[in-house]
C-alpha atoms as a PDB file:
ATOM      1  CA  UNK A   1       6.753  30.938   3.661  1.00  0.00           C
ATOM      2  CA  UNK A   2       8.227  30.917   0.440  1.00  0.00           C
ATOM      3  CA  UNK A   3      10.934  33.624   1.453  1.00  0.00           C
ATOM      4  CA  UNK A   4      12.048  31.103   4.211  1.00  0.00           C
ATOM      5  CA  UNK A   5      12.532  28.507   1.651  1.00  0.00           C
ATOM      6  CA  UNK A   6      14.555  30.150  -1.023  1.00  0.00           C
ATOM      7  CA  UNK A   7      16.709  31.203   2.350  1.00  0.00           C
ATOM      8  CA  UNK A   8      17.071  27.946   2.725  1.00  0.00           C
ATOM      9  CA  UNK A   9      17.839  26.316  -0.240  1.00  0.00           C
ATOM     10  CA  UNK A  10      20.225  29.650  -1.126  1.00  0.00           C
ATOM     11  CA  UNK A  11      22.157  28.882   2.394  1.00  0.00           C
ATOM     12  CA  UNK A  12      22.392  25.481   1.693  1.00  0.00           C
ATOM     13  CA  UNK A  13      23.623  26.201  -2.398  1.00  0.00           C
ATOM     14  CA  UNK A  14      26.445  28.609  -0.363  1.00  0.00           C
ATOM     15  CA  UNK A  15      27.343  25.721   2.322  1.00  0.00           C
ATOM     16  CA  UNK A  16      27.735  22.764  -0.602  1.00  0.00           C
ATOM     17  CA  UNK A  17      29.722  25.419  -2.364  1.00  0.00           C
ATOM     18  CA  UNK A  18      31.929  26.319   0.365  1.00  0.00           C
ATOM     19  CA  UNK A  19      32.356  22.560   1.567  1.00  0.00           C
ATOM     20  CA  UNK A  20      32.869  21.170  -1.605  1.00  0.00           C
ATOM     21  CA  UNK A  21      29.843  18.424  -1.220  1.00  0.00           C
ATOM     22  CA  UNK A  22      28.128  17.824  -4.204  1.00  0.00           C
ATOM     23  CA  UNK A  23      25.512  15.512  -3.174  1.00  0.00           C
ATOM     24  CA  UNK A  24      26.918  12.450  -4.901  1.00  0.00           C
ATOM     25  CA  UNK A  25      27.443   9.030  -4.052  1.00  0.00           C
ATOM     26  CA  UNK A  26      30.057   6.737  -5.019  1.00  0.00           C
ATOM     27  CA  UNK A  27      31.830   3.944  -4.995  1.00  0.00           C
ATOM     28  CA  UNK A  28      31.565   1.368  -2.405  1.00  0.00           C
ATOM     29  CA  UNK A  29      28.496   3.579  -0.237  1.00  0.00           C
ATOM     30  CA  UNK A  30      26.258   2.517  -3.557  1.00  0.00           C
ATOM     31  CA  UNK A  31      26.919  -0.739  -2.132  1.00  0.00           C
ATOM     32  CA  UNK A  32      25.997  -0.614   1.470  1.00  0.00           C
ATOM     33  CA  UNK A  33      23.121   1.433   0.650  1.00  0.00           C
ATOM     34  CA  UNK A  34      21.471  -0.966  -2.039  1.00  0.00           C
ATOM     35  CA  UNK A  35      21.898  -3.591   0.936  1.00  0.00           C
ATOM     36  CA  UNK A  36      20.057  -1.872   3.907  1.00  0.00           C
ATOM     37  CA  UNK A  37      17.664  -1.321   1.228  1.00  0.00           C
ATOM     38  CA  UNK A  38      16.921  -4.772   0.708  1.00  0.00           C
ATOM     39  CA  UNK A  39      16.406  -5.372   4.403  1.00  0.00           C
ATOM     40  CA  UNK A  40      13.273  -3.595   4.190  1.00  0.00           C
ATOM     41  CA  UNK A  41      11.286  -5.246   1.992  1.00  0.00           C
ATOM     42  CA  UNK A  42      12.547  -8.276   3.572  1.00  0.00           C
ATOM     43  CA  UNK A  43      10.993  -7.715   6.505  1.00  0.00           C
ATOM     44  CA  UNK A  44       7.943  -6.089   4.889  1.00  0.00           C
ATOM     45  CA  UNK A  45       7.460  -9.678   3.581  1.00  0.00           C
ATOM     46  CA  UNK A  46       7.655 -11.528   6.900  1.00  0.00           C
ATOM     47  CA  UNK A  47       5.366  -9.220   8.325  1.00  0.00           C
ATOM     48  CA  UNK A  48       2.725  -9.637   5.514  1.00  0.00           C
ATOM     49  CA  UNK A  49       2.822 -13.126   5.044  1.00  0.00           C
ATOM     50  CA  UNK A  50       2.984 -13.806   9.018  1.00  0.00           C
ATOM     51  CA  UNK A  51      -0.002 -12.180   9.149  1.00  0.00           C
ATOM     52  CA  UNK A  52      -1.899 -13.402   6.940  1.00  0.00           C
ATOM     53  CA  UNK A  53      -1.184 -16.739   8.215  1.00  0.00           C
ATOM     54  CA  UNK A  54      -2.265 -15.686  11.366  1.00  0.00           C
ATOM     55  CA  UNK A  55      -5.920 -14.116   9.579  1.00  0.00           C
ATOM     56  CA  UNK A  56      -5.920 -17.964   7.573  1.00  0.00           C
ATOM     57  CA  UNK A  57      -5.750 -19.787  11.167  1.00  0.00           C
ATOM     58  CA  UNK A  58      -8.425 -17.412  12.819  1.00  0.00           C
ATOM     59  CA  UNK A  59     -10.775 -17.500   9.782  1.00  0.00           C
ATOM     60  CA  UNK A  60     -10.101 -20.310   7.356  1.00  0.00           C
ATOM     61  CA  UNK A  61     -13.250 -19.730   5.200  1.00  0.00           C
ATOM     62  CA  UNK A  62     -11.695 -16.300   4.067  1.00  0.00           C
ATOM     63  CA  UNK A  63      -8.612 -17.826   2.983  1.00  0.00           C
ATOM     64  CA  UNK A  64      -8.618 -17.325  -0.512  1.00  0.00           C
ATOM     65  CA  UNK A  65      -9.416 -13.978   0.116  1.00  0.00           C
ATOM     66  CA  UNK A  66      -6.069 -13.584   2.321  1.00  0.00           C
ATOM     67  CA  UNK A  67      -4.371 -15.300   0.186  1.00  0.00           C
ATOM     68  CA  UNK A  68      -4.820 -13.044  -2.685  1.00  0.00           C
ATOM     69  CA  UNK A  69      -3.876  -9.907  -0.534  1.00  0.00           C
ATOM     70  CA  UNK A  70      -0.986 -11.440   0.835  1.00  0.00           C
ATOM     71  CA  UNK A  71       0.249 -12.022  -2.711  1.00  0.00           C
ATOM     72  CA  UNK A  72      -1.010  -8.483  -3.523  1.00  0.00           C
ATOM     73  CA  UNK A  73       1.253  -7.021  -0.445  1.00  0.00           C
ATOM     74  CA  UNK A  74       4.020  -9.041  -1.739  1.00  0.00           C
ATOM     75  CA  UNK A  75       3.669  -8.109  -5.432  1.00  0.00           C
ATOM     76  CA  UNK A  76       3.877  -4.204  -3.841  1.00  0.00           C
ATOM     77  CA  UNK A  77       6.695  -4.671  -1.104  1.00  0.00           C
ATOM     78  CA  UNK A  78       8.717  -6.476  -3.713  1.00  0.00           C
ATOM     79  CA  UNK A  79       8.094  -3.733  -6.120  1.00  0.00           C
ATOM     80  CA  UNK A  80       9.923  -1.515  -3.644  1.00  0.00           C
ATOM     81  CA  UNK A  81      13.350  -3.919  -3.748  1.00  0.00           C
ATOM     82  CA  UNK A  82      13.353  -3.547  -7.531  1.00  0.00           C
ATOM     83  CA  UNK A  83      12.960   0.022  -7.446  1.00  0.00           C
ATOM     84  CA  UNK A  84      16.117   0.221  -5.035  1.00  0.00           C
ATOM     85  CA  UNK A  85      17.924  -2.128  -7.369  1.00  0.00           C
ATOM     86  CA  UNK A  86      17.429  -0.230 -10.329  1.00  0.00           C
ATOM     87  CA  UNK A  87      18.478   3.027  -9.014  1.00  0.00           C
ATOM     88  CA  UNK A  88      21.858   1.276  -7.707  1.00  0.00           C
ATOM     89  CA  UNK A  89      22.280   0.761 -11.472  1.00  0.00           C
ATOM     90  CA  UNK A  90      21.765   4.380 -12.635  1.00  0.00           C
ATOM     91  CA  UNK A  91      23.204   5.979  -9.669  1.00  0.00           C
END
């Protein structure tokens, strides 16, 4: 298995070489690619708190517990946008 790998990688060293790609991004594509990755923890949001306002209308005497793992989902999904936003800076 590890002979097909370092094929692999060694065919894909030769093709970058050949092609001139050097696996870079710049300029404007930083851009577009911070942006769709903002959409997903956008909608990871709706999805968490629209559900747990669905679990709060089917069972309101666990709300508080919802409502502490919605803000826990949120806390992680958001965690994910800053991530993306700090790597447009260093990249």
């Amino acid at each position: 298995m590890d002979v097909v790998l370092a094929a692999a990688v060694g065919a894909w060293q030769l093709l970058a070489q050949a092609t001139g790609l050097t696996g870079e991004i710049n300029g404007s594509l930083n851009l577009v690619g911070y942006g769709l990755a903002a959409v997903g923890p956008g909608i990871g949001i709706g999805i968490v708190v629209g559900n747990a306002i669905t679990a709060m209308v089917r069972q309101p005497e666990m709300e508080a517990t919802v409502r502490t793992t919605m803000f826990l989902g949120i806390a992680f999904t958001e965690a994910l946008a800053l991530l993306g936003f700090v790597l447009f800076f260093i990249g």
